[in-house]
C-alpha atoms as a PDB file:
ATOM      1  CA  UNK A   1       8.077  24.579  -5.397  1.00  0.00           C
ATOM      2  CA  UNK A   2      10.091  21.485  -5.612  1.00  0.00           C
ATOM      3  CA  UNK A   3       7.967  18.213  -6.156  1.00  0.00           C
ATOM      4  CA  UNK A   4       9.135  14.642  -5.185  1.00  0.00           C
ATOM      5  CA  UNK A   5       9.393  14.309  -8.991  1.00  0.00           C
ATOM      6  CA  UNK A   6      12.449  16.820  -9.045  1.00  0.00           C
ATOM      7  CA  UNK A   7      14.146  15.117  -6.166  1.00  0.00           C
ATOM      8  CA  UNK A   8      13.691  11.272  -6.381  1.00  0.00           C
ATOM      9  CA  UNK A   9      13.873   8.839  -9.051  1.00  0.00           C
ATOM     10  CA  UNK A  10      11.334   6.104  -7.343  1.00  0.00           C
ATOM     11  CA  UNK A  11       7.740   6.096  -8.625  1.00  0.00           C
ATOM     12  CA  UNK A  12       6.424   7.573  -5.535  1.00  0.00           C
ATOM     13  CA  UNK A  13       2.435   7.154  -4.088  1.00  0.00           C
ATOM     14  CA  UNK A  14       0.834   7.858  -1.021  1.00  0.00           C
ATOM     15  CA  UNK A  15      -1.953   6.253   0.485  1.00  0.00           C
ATOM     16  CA  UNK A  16      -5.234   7.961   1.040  1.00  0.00           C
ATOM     17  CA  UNK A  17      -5.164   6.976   4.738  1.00  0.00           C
ATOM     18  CA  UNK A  18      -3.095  10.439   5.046  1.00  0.00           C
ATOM     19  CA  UNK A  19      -6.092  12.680   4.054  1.00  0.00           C
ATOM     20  CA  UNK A  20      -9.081  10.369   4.363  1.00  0.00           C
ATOM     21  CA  UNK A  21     -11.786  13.047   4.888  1.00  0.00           C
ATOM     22  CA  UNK A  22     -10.804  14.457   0.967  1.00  0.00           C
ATOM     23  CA  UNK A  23     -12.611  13.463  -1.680  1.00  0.00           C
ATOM     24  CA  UNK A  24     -11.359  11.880  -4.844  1.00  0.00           C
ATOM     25  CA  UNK A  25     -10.849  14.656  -6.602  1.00  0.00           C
ATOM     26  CA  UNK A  26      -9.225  16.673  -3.538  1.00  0.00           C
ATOM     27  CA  UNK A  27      -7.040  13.435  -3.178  1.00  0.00           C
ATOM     28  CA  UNK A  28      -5.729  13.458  -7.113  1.00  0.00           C
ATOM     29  CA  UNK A  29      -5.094  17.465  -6.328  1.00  0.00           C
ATOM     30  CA  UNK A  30      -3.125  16.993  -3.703  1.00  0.00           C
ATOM     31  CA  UNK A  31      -0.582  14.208  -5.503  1.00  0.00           C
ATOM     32  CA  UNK A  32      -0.345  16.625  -8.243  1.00  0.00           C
ATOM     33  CA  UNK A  33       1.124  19.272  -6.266  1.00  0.00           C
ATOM     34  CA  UNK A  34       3.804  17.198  -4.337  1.00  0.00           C
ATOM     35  CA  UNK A  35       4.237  15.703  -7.507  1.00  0.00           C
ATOM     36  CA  UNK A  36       3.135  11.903  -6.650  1.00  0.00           C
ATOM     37  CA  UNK A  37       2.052  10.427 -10.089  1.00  0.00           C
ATOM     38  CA  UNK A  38       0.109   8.047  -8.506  1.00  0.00           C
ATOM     39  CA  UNK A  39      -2.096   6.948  -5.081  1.00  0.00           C
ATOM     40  CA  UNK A  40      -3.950   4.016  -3.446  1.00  0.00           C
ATOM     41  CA  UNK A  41      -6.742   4.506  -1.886  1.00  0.00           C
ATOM     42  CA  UNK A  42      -7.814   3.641   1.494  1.00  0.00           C
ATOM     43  CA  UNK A  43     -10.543   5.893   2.575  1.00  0.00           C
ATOM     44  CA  UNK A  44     -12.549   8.711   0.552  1.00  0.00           C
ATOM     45  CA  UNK A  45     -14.351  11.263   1.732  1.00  0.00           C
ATOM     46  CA  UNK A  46     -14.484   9.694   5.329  1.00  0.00           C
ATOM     47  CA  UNK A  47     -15.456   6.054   4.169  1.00  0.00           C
ATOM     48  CA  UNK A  48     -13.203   3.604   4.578  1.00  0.00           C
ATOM     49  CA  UNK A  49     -16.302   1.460   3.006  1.00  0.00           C
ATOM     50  CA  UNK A  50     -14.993   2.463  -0.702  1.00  0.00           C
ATOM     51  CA  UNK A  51     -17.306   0.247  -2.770  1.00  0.00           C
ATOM     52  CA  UNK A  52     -20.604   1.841  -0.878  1.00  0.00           C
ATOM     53  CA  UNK A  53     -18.939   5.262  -0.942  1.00  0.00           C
ATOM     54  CA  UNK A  54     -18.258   4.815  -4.855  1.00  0.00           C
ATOM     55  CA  UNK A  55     -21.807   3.819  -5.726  1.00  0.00           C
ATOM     56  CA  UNK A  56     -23.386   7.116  -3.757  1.00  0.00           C
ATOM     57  CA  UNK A  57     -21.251   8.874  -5.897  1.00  0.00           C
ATOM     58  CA  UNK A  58     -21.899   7.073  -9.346  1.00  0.00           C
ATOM     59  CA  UNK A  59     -18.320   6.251 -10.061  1.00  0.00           C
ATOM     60  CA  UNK A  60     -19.229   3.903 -12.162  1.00  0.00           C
ATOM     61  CA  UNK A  61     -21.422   6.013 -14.100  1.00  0.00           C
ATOM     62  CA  UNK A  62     -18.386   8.583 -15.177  1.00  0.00           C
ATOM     63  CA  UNK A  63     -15.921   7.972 -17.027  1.00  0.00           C
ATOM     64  CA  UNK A  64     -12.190   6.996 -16.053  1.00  0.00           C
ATOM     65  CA  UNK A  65     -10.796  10.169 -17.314  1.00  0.00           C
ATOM     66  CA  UNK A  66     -13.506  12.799 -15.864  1.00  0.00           C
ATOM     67  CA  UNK A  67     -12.859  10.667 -12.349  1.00  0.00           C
ATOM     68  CA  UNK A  68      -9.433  11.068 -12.493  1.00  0.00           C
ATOM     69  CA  UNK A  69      -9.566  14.328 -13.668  1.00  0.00           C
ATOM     70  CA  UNK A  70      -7.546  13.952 -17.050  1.00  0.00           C
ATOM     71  CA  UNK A  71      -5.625  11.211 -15.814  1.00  0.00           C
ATOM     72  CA  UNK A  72      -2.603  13.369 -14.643  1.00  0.00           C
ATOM     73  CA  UNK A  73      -2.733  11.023 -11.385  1.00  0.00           C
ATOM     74  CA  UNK A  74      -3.639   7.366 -11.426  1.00  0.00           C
ATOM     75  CA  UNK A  75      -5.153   5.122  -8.902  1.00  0.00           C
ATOM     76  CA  UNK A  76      -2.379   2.144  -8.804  1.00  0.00           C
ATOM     77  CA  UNK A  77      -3.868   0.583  -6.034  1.00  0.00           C
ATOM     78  CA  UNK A  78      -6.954   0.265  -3.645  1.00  0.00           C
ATOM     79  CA  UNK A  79      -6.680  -1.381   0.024  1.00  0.00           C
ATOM     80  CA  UNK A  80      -9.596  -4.003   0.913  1.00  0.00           C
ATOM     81  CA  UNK A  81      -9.597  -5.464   4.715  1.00  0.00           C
ATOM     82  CA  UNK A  82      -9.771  -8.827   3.008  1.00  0.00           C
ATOM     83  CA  UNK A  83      -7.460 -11.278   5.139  1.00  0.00           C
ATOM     84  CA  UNK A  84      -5.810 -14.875   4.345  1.00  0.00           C
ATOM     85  CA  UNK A  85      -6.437 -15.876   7.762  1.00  0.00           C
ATOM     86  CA  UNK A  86     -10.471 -16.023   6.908  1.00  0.00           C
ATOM     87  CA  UNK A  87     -12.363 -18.376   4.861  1.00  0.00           C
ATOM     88  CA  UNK A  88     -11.593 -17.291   1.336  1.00  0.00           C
ATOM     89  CA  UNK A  89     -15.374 -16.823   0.671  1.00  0.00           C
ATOM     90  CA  UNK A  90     -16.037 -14.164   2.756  1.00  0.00           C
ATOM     91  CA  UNK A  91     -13.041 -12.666   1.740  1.00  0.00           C
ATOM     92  CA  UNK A  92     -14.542 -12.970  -1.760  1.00  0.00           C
ATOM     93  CA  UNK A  93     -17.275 -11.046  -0.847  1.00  0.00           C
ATOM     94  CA  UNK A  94     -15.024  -8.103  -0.142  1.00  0.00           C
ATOM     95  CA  UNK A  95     -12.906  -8.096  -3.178  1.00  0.00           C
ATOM     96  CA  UNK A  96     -15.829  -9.257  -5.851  1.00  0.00           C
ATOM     97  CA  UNK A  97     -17.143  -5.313  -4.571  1.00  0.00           C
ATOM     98  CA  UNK A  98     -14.067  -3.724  -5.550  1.00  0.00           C
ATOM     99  CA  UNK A  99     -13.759  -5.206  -8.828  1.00  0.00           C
ATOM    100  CA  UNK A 100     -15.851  -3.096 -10.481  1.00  0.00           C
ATOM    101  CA  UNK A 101     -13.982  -0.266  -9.291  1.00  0.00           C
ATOM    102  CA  UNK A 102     -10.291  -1.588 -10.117  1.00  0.00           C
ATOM    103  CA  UNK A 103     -11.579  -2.159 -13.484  1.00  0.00           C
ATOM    104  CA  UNK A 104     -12.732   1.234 -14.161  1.00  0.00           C
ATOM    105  CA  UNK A 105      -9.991   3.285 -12.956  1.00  0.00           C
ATOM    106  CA  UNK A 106      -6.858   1.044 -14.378  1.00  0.00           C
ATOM    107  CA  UNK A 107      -6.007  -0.482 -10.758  1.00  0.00           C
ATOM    108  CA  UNK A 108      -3.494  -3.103 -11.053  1.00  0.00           C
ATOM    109  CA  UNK A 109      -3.097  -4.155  -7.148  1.00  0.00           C
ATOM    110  CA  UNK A 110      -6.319  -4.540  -4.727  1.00  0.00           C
ATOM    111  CA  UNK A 111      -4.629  -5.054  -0.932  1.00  0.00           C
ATOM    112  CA  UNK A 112      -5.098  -7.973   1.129  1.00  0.00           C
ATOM    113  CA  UNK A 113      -3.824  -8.589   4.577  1.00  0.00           C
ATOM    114  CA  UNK A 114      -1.960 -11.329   5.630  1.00  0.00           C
ATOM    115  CA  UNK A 115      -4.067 -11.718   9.184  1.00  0.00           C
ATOM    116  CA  UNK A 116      -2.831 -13.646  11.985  1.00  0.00           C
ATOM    117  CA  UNK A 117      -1.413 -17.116   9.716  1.00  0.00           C
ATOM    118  CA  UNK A 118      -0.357 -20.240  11.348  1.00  0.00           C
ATOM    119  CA  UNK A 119       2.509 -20.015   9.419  1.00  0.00           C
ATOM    120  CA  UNK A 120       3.381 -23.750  10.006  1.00  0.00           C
ATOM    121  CA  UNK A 121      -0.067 -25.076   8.084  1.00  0.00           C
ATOM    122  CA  UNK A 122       1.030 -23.009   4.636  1.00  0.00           C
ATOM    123  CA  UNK A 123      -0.658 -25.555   2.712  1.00  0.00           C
ATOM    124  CA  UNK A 124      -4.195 -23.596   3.734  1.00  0.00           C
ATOM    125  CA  UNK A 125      -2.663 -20.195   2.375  1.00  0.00           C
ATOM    126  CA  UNK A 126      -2.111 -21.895  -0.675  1.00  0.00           C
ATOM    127  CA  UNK A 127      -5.504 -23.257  -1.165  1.00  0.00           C
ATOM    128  CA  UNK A 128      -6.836 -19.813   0.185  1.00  0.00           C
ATOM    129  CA  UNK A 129      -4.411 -18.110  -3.357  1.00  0.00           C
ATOM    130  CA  UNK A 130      -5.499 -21.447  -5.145  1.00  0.00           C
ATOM    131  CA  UNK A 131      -9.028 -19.893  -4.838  1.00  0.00           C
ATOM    132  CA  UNK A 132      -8.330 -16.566  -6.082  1.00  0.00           C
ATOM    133  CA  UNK A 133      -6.480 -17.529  -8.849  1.00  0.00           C
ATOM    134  CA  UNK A 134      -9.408 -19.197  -9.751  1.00  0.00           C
ATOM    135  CA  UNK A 135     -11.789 -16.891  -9.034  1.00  0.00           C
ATOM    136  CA  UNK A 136      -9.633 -14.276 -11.248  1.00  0.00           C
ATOM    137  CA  UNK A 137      -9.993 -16.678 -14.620  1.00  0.00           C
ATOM    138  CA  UNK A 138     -13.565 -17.160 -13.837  1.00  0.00           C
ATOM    139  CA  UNK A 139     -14.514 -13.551 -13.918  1.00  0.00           C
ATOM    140  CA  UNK A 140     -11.583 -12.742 -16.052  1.00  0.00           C
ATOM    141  CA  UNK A 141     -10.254  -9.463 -14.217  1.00  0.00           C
ATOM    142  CA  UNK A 142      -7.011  -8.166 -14.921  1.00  0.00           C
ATOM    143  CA  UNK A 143      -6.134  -6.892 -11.742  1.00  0.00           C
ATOM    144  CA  UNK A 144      -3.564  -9.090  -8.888  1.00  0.00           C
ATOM    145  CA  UNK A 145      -3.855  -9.226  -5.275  1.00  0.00           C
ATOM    146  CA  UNK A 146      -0.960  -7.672  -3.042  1.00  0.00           C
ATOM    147  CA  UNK A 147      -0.267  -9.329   0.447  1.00  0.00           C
ATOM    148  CA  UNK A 148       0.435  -6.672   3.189  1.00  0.00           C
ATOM    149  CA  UNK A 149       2.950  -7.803   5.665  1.00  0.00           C
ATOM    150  CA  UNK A 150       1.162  -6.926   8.330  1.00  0.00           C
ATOM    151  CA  UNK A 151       0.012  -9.204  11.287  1.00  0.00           C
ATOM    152  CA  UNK A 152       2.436 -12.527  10.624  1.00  0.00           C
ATOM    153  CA  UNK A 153       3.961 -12.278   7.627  1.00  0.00           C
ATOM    154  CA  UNK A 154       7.443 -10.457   9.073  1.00  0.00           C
ATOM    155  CA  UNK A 155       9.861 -12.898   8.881  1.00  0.00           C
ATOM    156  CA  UNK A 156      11.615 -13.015   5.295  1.00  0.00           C
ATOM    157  CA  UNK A 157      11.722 -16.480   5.259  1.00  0.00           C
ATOM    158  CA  UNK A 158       8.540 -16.392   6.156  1.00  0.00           C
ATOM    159  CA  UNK A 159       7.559 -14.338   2.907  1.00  0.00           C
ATOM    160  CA  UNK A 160       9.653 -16.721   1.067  1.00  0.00           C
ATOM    161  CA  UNK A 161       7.805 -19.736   1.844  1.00  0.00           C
ATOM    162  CA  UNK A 162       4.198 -18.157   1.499  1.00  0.00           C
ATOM    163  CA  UNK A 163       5.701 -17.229  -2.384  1.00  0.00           C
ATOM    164  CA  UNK A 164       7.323 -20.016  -2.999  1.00  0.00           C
ATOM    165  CA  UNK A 165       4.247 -21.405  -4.833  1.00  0.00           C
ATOM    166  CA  UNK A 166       4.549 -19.232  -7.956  1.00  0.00           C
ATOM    167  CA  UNK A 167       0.968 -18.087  -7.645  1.00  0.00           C
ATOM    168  CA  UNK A 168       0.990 -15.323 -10.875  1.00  0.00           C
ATOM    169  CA  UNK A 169      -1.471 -12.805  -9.796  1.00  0.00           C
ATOM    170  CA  UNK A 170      -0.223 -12.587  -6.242  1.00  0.00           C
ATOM    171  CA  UNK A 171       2.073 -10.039  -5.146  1.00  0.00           C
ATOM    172  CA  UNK A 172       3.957  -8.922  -2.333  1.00  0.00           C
ATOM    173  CA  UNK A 173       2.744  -5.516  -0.752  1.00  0.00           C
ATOM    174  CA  UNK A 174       6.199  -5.017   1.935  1.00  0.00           C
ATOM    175  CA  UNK A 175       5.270  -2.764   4.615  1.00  0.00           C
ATOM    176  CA  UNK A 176       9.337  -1.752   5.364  1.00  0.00           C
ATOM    177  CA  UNK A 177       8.370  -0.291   8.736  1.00  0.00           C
ATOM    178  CA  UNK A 178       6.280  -3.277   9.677  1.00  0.00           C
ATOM    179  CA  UNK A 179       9.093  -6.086   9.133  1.00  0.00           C
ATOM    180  CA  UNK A 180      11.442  -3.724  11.253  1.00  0.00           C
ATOM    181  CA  UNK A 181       9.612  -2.921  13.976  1.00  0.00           C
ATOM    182  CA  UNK A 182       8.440  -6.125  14.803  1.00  0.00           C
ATOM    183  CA  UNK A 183      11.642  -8.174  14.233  1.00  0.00           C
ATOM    184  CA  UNK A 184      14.311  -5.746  14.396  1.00  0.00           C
ATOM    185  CA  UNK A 185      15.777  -6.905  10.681  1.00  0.00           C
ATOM    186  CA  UNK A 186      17.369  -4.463   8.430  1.00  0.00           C
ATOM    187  CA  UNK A 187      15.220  -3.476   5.574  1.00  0.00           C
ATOM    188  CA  UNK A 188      18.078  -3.586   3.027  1.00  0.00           C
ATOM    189  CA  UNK A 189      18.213  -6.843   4.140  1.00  0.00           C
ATOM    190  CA  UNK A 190      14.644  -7.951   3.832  1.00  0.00           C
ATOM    191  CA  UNK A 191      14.384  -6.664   0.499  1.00  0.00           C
ATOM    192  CA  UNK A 192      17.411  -8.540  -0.957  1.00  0.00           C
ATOM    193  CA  UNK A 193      15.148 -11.194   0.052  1.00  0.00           C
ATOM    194  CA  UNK A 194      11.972 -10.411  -1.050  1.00  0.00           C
ATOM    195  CA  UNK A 195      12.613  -8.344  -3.912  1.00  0.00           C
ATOM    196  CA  UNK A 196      11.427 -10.988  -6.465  1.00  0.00           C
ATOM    197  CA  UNK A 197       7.465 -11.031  -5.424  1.00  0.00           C
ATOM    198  CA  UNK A 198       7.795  -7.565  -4.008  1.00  0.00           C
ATOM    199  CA  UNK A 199       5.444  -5.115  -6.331  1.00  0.00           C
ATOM    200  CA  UNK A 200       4.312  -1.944  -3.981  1.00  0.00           C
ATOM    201  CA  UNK A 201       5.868  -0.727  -0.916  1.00  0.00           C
ATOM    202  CA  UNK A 202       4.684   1.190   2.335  1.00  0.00           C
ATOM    203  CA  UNK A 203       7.326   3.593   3.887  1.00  0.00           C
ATOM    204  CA  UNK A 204       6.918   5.657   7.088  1.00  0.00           C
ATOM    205  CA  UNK A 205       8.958   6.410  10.325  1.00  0.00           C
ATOM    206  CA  UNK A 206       8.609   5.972  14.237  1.00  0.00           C
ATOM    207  CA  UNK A 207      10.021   6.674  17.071  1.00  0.00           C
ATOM    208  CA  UNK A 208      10.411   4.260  20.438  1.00  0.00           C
ATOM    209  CA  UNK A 209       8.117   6.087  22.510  1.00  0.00           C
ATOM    210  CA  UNK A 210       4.973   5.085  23.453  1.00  0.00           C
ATOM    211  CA  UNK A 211       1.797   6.252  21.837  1.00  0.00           C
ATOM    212  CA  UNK A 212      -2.061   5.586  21.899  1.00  0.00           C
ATOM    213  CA  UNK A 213      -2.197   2.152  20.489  1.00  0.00           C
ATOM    214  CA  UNK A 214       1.047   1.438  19.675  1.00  0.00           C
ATOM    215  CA  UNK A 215       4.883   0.981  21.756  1.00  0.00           C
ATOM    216  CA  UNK A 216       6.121   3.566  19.589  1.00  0.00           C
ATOM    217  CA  UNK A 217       4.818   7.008  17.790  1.00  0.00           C
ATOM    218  CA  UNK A 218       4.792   7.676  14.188  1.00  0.00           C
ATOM    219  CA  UNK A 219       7.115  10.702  13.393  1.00  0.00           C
ATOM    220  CA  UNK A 220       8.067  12.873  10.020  1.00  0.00           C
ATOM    221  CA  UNK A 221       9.999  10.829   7.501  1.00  0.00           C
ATOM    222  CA  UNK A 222      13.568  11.218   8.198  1.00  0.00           C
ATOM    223  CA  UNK A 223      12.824  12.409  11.881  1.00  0.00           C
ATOM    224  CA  UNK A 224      12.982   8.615  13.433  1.00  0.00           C
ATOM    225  CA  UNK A 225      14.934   5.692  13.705  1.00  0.00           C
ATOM    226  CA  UNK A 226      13.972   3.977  10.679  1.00  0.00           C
ATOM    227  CA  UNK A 227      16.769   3.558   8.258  1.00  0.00           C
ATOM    228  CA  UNK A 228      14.575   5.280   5.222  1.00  0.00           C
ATOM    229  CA  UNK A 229      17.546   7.208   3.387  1.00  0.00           C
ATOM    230  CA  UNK A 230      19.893   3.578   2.807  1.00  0.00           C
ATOM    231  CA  UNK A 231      16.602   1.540   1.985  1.00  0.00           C
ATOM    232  CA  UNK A 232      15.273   4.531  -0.472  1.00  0.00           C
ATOM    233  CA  UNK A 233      19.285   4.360  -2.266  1.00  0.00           C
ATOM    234  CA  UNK A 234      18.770   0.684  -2.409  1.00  0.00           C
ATOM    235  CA  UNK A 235      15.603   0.821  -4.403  1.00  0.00           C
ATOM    236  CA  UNK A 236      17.175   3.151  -6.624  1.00  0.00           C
ATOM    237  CA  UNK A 237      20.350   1.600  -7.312  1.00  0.00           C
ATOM    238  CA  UNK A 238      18.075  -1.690  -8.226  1.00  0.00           C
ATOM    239  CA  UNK A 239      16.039  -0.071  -9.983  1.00  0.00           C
ATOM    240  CA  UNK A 240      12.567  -0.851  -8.131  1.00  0.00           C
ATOM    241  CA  UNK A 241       9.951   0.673 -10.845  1.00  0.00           C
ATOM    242  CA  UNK A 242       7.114  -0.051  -8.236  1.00  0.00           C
ATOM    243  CA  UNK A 243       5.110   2.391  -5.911  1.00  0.00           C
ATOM    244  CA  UNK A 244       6.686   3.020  -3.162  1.00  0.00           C
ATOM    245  CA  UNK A 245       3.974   4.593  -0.881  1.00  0.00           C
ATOM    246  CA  UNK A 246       3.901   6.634   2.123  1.00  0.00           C
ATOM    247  CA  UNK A 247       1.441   5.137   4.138  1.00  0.00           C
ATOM    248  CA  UNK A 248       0.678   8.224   6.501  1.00  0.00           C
ATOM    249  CA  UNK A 249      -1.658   6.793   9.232  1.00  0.00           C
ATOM    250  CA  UNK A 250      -3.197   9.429  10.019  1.00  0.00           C
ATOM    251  CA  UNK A 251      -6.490   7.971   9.991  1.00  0.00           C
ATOM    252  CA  UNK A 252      -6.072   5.837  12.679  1.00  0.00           C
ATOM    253  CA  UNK A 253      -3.332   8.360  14.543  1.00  0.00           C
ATOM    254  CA  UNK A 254      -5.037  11.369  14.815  1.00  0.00           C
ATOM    255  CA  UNK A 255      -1.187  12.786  16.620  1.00  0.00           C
ATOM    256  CA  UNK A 256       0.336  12.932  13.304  1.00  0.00           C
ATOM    257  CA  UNK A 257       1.264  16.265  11.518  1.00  0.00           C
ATOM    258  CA  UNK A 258      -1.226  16.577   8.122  1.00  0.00           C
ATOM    259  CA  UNK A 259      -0.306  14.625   4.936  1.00  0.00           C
ATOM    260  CA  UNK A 260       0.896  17.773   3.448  1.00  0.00           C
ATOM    261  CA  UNK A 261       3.229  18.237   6.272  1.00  0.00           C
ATOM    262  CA  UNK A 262       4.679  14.728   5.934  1.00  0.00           C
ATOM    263  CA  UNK A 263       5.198  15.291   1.982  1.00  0.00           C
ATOM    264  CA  UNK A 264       6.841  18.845   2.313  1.00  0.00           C
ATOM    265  CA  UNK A 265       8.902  17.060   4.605  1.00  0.00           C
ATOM    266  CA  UNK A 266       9.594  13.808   2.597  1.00  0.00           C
ATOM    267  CA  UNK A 267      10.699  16.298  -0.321  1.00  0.00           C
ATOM    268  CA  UNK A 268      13.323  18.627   2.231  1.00  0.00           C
ATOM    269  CA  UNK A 269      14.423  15.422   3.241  1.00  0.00           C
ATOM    270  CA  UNK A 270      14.884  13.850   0.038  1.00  0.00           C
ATOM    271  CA  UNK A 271      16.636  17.334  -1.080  1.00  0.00           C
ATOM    272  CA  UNK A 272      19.474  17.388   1.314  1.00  0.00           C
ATOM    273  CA  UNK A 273      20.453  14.125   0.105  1.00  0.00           C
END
């Protein structure tokens, strides 16, 4: 069985949002079959609450390597619903839980979302990424932050501005699809532009059809109009070393094939090339 390993030179993840009803350990099993060396998790064993879900299962009372099952897998990442757009101390509720967790199993990148910004008042972003910096030293954690472009972040320039601060444990978490769909800008494009912050990635592809919640429906990779093939050569030829995750939404778009589908897929697709 071909694995994504045998067929793609990119350091590809998935995102636990794809199988959200497995537990860890079914997660890990999975990646190891298709190949993914590593995942971020979402949701585990139907929680999307992964600091309560963690303690019920004594995480924290195993050790990294009998959680991750050797280590064969790692956990790169772990997505909060922190956003910039609230106060930064409730926000600081959320990620202060997770840092126990992103400590023990070696995660370098907890998610935030970007939230609905009035991008013309950056100066309150700043002091919201002021705060975290500060709340990093104080506790001394040696994990970053990752903004999602999500809600109003989708504009490069945009992105640009946010970064332009030089915060140095923030990161840029691109969601390709998002930045597309919204504005219609090539992703080849954006990421010329936002290559220099950008540290994980989120690929997926859609169709412009209608669906439950959205104005278009999530498809197979390489079955939609999202230009994945010329962004994934990009990222190659420059060498991109980070995750770059397919973010299967299954969780919230119960329409969508299985993860498993989606990865057999990614691999065929990923072959023919």
């Amino acid at each position: 069985m071909l694995t994504l390993k045998d067929v793609s030179p990119l350091a590809w993840c998935f995102s636990s949002m794809g199988c959200a009803e497995l537990s860890l350990v079914e997660i890990l099993g999975m990646a190891h079959r298709y190949g993914v060396p590593q995942v971020e998790l979402r949701a585990v064993g139907g929680q999307l609450n992964i600091p309560a879900y963690a303690k019920e299962q004594h995480w924290l009372e195993q050790s990294r390597e009998a959680l991750l099952v050797g280590g064969a897998t790692s956990v790169v990442g772990m997505n909060s619903s922190a956003k910039l757009s609230q106060p930064f101390a409730e926000a600081a509720e959320e990620i202060t839980a997770f840092a126990p967790l992103m400590e023990h199993l070696g995660a370098v990148s907890l998610r935030v979302f970007d939230g609905m910004l009035d991008l013309g008042q950056g100066g309150g972003v700043w002091r919201w990424l002021d705060a975290w910096e500060s709340l990093r030293e104080a506790n001394n954690w040696d994990f970053n932050i990752a903004i999602e472009t999500h809600d109003s972040l989708l504009h490069a320039d945009d992105i640009v501005r946010i970064f332009s601060r030089g915060h140095p444990h923030v990161d840029l978490l691109w969601d390709s699809h998002h930045t597309w769909k919204r504005t219609g800008a090539d992703p080849v494009e954006t990421w010329n532009v936002v290559k220099p912050w950008t540290k994980h990635i989120h690929v997926k592809d859609s169709i412009s059809q209608p669906s439950a919640r959205h104005p278009f429906t999530y498809v197979l990779p390489g079955g939609g109009e999202f230009p994945l093939l010329p962004l994934l050569d990009q990222l190659a030829a420059d060498d991109f070393a980070g995750p770059v995750s397919l973010e299967w939404e299954r969780l919230w778009h119960p329409y969508m094939p299985t993860l498993d589908i989606a990865l057999a897929e990614l691999i065929e697709l990923l072959n023919r090339e």
